[in-house]
Protein backbone atom coordinates (compact mmCIF):
# COMPACT_ATOMS: atom_id res chain seq x y z
CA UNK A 1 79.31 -57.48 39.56
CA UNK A 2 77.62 -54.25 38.39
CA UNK A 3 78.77 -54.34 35.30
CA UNK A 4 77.80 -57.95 34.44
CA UNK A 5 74.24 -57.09 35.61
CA UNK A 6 74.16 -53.50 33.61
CA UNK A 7 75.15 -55.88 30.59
CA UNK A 8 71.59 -57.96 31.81
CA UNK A 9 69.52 -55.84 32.03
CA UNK A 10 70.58 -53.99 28.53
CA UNK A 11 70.27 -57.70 27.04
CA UNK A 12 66.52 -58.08 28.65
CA UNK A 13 65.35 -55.07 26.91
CA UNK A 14 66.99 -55.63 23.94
CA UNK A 15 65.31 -59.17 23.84
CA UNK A 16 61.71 -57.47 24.78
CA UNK A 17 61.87 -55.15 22.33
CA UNK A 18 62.62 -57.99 19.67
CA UNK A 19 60.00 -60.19 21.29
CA UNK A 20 57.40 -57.76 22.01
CA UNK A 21 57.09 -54.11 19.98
CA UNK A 22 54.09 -54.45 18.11
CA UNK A 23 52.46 -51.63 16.31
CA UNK A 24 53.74 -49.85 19.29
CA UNK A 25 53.67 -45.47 18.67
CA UNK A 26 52.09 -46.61 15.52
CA UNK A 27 49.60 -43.54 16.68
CA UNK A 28 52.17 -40.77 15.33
CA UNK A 29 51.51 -38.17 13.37
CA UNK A 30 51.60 -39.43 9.47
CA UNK A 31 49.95 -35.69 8.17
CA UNK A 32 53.94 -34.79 6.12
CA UNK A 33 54.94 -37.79 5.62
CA UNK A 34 55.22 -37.19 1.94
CA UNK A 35 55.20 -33.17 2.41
CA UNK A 36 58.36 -33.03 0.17
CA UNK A 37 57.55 -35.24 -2.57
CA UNK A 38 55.86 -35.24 -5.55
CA UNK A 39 54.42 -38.03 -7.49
CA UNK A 40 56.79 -39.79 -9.29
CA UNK A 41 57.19 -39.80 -12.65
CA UNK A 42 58.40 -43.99 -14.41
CA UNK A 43 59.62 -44.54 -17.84
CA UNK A 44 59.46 -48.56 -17.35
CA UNK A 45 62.10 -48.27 -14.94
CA UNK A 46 61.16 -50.25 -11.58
CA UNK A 47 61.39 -48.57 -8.42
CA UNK A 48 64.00 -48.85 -6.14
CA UNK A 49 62.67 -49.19 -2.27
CA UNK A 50 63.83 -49.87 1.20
CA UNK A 51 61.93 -53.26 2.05
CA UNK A 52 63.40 -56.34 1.83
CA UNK A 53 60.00 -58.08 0.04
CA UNK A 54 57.14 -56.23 -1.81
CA UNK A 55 54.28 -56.60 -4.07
CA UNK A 56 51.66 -54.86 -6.12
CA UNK A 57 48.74 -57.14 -6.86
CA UNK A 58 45.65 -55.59 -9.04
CA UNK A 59 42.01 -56.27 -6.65
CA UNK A 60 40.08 -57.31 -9.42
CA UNK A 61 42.13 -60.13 -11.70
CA UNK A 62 45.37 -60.74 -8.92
CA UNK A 63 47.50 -59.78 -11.68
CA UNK A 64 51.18 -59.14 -9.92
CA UNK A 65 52.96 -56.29 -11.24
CA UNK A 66 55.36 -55.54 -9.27
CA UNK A 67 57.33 -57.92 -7.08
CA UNK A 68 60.43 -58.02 -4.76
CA UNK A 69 61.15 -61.05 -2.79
CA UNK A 70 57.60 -61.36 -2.55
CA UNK A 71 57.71 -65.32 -2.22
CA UNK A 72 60.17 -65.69 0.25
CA UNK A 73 59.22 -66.83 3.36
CA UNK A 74 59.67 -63.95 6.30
CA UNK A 75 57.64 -62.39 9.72
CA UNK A 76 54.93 -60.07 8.74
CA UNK A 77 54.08 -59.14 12.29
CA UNK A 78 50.34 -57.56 12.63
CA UNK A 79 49.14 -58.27 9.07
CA UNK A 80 48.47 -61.19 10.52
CA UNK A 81 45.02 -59.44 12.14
CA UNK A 82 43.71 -59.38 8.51
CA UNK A 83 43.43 -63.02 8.34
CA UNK A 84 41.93 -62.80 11.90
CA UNK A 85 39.75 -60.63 10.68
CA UNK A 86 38.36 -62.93 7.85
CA UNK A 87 37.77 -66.09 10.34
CA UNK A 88 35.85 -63.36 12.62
CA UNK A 89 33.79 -61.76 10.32
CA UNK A 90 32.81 -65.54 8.26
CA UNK A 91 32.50 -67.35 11.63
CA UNK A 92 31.33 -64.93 14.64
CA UNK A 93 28.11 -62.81 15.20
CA UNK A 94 29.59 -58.93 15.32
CA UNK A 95 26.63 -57.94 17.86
CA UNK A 96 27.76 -61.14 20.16
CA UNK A 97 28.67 -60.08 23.38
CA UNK A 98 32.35 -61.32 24.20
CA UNK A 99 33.91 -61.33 28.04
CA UNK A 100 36.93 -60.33 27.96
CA UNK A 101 39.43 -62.90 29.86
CA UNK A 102 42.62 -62.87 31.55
CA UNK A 103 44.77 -64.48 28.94
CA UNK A 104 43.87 -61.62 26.82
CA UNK A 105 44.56 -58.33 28.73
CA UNK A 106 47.91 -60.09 29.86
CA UNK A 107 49.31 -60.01 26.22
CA UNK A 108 51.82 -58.05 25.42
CA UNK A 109 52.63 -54.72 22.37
CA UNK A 110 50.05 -52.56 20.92
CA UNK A 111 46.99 -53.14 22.56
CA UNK A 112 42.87 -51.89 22.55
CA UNK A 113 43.56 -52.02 26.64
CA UNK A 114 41.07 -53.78 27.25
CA UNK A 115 39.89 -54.87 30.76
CA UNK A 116 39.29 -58.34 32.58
CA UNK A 117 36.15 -59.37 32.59
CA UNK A 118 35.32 -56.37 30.47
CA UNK A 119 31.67 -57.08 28.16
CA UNK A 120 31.54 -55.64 24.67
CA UNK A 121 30.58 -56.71 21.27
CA UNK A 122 32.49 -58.42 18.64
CA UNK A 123 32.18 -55.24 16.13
CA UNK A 124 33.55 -53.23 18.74
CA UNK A 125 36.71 -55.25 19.05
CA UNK A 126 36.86 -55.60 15.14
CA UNK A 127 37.56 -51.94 14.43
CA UNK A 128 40.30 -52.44 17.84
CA UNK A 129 42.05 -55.27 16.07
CA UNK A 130 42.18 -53.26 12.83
CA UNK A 131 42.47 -49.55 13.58
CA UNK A 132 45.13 -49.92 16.75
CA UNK A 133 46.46 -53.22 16.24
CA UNK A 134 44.88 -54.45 19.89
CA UNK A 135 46.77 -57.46 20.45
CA UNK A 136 44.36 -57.89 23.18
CA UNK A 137 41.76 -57.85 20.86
CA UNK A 138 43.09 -60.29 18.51
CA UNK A 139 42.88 -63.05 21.66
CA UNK A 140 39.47 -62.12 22.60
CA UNK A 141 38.20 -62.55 19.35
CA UNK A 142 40.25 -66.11 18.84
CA UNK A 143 38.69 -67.10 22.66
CA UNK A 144 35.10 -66.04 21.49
CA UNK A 145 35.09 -67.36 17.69
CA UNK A 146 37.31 -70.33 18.05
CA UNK A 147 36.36 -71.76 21.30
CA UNK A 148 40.28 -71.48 22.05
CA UNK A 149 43.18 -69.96 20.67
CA UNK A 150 43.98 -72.80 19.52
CA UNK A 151 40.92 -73.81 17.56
CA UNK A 152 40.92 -70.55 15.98
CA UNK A 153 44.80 -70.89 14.85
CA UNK A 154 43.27 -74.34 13.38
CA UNK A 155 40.76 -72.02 11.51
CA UNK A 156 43.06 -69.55 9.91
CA UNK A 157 45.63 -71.96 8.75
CA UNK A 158 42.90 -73.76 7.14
CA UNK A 159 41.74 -70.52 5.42
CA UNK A 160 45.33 -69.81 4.46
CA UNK A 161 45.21 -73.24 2.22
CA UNK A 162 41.66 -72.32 1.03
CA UNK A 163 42.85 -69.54 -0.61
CA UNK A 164 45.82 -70.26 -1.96
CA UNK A 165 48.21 -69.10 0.74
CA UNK A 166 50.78 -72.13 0.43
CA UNK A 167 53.53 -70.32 2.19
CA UNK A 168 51.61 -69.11 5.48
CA UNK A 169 52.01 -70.46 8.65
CA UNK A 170 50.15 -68.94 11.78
CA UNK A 171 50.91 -69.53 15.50
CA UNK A 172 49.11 -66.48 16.92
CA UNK A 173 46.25 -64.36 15.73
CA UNK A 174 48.18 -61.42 16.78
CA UNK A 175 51.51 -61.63 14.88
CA UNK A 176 54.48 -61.48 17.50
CA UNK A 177 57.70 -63.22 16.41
CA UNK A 178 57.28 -66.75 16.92
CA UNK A 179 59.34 -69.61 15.23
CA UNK A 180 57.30 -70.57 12.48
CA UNK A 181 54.54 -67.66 12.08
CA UNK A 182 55.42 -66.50 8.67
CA UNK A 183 54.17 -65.95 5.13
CA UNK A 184 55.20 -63.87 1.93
CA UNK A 185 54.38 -60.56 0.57
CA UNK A 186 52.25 -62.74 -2.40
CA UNK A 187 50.60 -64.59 0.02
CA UNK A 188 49.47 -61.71 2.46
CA UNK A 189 48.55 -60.09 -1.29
CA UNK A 190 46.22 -63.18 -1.56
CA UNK A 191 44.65 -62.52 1.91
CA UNK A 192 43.93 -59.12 2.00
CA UNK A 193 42.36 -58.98 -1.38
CA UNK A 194 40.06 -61.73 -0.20
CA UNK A 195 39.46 -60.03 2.77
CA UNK A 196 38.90 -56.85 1.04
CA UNK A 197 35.38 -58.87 -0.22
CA UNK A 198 34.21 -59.08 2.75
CA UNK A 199 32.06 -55.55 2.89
CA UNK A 200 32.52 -54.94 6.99
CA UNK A 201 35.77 -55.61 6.50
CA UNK A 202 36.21 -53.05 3.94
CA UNK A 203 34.80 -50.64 5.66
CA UNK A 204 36.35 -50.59 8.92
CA UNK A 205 40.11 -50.83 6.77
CA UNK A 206 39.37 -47.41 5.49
CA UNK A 207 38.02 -45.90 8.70
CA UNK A 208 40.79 -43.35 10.19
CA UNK A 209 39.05 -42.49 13.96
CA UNK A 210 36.21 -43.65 15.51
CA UNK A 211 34.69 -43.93 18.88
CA UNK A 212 33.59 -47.31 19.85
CA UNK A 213 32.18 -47.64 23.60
CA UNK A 214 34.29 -45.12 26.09
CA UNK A 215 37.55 -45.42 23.59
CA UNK A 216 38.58 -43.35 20.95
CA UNK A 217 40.55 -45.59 18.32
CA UNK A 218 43.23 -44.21 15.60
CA UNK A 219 44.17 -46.08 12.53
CA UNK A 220 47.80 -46.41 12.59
CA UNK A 221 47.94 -46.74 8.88
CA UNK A 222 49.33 -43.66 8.17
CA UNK A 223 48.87 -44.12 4.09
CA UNK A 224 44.90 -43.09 4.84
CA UNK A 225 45.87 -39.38 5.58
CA UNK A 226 48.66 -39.16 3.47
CA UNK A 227 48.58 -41.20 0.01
CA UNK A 228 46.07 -40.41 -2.66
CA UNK A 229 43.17 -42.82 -2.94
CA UNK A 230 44.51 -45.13 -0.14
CA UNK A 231 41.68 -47.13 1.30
CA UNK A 232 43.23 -49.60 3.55
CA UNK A 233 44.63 -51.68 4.86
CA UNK A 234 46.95 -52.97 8.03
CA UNK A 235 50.50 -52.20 9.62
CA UNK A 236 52.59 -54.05 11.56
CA UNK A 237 55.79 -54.24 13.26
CA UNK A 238 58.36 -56.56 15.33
CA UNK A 239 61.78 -56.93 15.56
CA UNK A 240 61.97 -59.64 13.55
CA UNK A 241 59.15 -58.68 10.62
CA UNK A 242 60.69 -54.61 10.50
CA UNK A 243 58.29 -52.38 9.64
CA UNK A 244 55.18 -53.97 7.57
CA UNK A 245 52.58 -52.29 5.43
CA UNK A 246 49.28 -53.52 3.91
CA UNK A 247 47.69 -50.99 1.31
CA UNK A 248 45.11 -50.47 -0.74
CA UNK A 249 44.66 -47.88 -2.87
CA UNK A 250 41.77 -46.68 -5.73
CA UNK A 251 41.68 -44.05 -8.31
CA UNK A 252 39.60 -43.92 -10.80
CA UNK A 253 37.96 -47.14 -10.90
CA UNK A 254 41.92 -49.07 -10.45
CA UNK A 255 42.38 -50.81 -7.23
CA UNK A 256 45.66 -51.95 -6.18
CA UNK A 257 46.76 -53.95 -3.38
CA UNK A 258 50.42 -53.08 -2.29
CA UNK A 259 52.75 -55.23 0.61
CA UNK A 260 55.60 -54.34 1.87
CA UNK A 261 57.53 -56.47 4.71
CA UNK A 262 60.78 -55.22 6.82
CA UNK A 263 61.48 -52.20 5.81
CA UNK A 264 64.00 -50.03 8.35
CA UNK A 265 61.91 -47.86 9.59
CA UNK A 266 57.92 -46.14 9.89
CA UNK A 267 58.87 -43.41 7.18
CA UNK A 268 60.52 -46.36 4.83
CA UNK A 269 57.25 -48.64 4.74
CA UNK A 270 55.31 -45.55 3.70
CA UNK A 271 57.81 -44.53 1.16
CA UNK A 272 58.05 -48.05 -0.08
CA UNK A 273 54.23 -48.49 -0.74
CA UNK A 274 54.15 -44.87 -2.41
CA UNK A 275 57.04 -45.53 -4.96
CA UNK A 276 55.25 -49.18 -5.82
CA UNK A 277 51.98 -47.72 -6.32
CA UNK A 278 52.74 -44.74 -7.92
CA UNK A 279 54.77 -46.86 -10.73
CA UNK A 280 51.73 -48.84 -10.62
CA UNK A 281 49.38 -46.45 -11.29
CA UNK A 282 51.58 -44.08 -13.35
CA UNK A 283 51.66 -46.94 -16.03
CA UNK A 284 49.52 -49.72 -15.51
CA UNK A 285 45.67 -49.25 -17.19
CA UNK A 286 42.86 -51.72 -17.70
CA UNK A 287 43.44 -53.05 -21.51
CA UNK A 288 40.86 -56.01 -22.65
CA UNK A 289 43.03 -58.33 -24.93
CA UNK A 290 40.66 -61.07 -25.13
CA UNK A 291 36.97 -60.54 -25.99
CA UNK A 292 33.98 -63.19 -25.86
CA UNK A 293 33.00 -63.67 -29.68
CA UNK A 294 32.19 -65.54 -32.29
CA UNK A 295 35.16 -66.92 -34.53
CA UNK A 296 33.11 -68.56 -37.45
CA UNK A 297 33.29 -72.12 -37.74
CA UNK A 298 34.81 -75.30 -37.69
CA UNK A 299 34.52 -78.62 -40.07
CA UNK A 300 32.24 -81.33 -38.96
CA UNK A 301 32.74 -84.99 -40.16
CA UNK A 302 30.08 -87.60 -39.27
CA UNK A 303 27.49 -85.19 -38.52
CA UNK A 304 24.18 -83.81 -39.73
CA UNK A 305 25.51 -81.01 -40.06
CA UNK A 306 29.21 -79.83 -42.57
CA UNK A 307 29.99 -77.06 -39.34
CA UNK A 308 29.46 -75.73 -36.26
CA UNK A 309 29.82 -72.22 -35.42
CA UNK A 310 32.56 -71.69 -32.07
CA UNK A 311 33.21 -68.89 -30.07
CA UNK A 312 35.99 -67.14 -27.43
CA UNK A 313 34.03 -68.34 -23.92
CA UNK A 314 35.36 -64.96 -21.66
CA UNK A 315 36.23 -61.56 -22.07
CA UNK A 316 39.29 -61.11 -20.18
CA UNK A 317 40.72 -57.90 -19.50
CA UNK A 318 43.72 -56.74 -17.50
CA UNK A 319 46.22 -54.06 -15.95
CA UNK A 320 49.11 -53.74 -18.54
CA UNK A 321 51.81 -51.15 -19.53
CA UNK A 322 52.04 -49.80 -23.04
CA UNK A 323 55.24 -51.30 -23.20
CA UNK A 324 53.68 -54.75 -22.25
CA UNK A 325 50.85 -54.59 -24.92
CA UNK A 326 53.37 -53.61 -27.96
CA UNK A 327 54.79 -57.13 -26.89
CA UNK A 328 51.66 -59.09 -26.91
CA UNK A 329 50.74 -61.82 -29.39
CA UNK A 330 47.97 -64.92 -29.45
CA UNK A 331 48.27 -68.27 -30.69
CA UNK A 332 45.19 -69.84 -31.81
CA UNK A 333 44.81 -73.34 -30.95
CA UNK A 334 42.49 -75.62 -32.82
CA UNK A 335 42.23 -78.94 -34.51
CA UNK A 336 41.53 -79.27 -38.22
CA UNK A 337 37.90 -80.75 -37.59
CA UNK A 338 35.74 -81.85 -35.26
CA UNK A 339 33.76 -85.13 -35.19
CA UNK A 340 30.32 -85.40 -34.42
CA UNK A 341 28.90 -86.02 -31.74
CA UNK A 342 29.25 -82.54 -30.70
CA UNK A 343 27.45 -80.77 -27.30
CA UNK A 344 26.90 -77.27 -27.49
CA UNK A 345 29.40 -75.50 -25.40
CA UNK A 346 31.51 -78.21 -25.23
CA UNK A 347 35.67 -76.90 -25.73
CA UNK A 348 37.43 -77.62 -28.95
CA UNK A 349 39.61 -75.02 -28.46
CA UNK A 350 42.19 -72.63 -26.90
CA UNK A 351 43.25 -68.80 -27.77
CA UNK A 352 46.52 -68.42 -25.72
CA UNK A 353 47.69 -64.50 -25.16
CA UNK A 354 51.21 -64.38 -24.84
CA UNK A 355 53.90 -61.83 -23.24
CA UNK A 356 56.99 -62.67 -24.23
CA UNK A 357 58.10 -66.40 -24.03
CA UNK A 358 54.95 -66.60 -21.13
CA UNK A 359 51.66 -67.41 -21.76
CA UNK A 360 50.02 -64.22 -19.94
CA UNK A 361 46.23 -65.44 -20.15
CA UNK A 362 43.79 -68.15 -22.05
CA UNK A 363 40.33 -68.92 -22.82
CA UNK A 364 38.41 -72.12 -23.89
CA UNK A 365 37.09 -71.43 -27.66
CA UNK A 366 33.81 -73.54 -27.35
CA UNK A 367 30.99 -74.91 -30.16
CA UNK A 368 28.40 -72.78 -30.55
CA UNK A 369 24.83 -75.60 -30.92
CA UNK A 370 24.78 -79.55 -30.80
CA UNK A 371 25.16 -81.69 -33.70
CA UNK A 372 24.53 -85.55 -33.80
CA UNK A 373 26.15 -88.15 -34.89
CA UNK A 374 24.94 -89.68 -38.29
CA UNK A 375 23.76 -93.54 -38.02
CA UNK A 376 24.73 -95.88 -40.78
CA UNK A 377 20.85 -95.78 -42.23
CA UNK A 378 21.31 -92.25 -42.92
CA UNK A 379 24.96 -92.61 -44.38
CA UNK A 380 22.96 -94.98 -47.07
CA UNK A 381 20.37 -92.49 -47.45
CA UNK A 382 22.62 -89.67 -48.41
CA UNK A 383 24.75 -92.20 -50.63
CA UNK A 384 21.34 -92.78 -52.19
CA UNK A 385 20.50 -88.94 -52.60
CA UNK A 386 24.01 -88.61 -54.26
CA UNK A 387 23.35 -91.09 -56.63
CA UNK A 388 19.78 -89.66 -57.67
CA UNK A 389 21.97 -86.61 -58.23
CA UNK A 390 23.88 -88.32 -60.51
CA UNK A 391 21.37 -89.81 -62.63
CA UNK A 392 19.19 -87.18 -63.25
């Protein structure tokens, strides 16, 4: 009989530690995390990392450039909090006063501790969802914002399909394993750099202590102190997710957004995002490979006028490899002539860049002025002028 109830109570904690860890001694020291390495060094060769999906997205075009697994469907734990983040900070009033119920100090993992019946504002409970993963925190905010937890589940799945998050489902605004909370590392690439946006939300990502009310609060994103540049953004952790990392990352005027989702272990996720990013930044720089201009022009029939000038609409410009722009080509896409009527800025064309077999990026090639369509009178007026050109 003793041993059949050692063998329960070994099963119980196995199944709350599954269920429950969250973020939990997310606080440790991160200071030599990377003591013993140096920055590594890529000759095209991708890395090889611990997590089972992973992404580097760049901020400012959403270019991928590095991707493993990153559309499968899996946990992601407390990255969750940065889509409860965005329905907070578009839908809530961050000096409203929120009371603190029941339902939310009785939640379970990494917590803000937060008190029943406890009064204190919104902002204050935004920096305890981000910088300590407050589960607590992440109900109080859903209770306040959404009217319910419910409602505000409504809101974020909503959001999700708003911005292009196809493959995210959310049950909680917290992030403990539940059957079908889950996303993808390209999704939760989608979210962040949205949120990233959002200024307030910015700010607090990058903020590594602070004292809000009575409580001190530690980021537990242990890239801030210990990866150059890093800016951001959110860890997590279950059972079921492994170790997840959010980061963000800037040097000189580059911003990447890396993911990385169960990964074995605290030291792993950090190692993971540092070997993506560094082969990001190591080889990836801003090259513009299509420019806004003027291409000359293009015949006109049945108009007043023989042409009409056209030009590239957008300058587009993008993180690529040298490797990647040795390998680039365009393919020019227009018809032979154009027939009046014509509207200025209207498209008559397409310049395709190309990488590989792939079509990498495009822009509409559009006419430059408006030219009208002859009438019949004038077609016998300049059949007139042609003759009087003969005769002369």
């Amino acid at each position: 009989m003793k041993r059949i109830l050692a063998i329960v109570i070994v099963l119980m904690i196995l199944f709350l530690t599954v269920i429950y860890a969250d973020d939990m001694n997310e606080a440790a020291s991160t200071s030599s995390i990377f003591e013993d390495l140096a920055v590594e060094t890529f000759n095209g060769d991708e890395p090889v990392i611990n997590a089972q999906s992973a992404i580097v997205m760049d901020f400012d075009t959403g270019r991928v450039i590095f991707e493993k697994n990153a559309y499968q469907r899996r946990p992601m734990a407390s990255t969750t909090k940065v889509m409860t983040a965005i329905i907070a900070l578009e839908n809530g009033n961050l000096d409203d006063i929120v009371t603190i119920s029941r339902n939310a100090t009785s939640i379970h993992g990494s917590l803000m501790h937060l008190h029943t019946g406890e009064k204190l504002p919104l902002r204050d409970l935004m920096y305890g969802l981000l910088l300590c993963s407050g589960n607590d925190a992440s109900i109080a905010i859903a209770e306040h914002v959404g009217g319910s937890v419910e409602g505000f589940l409504e809101m974020m799945n909503n959001k999700a399909k708003e911005i292009g998050a196809n493959n995210t489902h959310f049950t909680s605004p917290h992030g403990l394993d539940d059957v079908g909370h889950h996303s993808t590392a390209y999704d939760m690439a989608l979210i962040t750099k949205y949120a990233l946006n959002i200024p307030v939300f910015n700010e607090i990502v990058k903020t590594k202590s602070i004292q809000v009310g009575n409580r001190y609060l530690n980021n537990s994103n242990e890239m801030l102190t210990s990866y150059e540049g890093a800016d951001g953004v959110k860890t997590g952790y279950t059972g079921r997710a492994g170790r997840c990392l959010i980061t963000s990352a800037t040097r000189d005027g580059r911003r990447f957004i890396s993911v990385v989702l169960f990964c074995d272990s605290r030291s792993q996720r950090a190692l993971s995002s540092k070997k993506i990013l560094d082969y990001t930044f190591s080889l990836y720089y801003p090259r513009t490979i299509i420019s806004s201009q003027y291409l000359g022009s293009l015949p006109v029939e049945k108009g007043f006028e023989k042409s009409v000038p056209i030009y590239v609409e957008k300058t587009i410009t993008l993180p690529l490899s040298d490797e990647e722009v040795a390998a680039l080509y365009t393919k020019l896409s227009l018809p032979d002539y154009i027939q009046a009527p014509i509207t200025e800025k209207s498209v008559v064309g397409t310049l395709s860049v190309y990488l590989g077999d792939k079509i990498l990026c495009e822009s509409s090639i559009r006419a430059g002025k408006s030219i009208k369509q002859k009438t019949i009178l004038q077609y016998f007026i300049d059949v007139f002028i042609e003759w009087l050109e003969l005769v002369k």
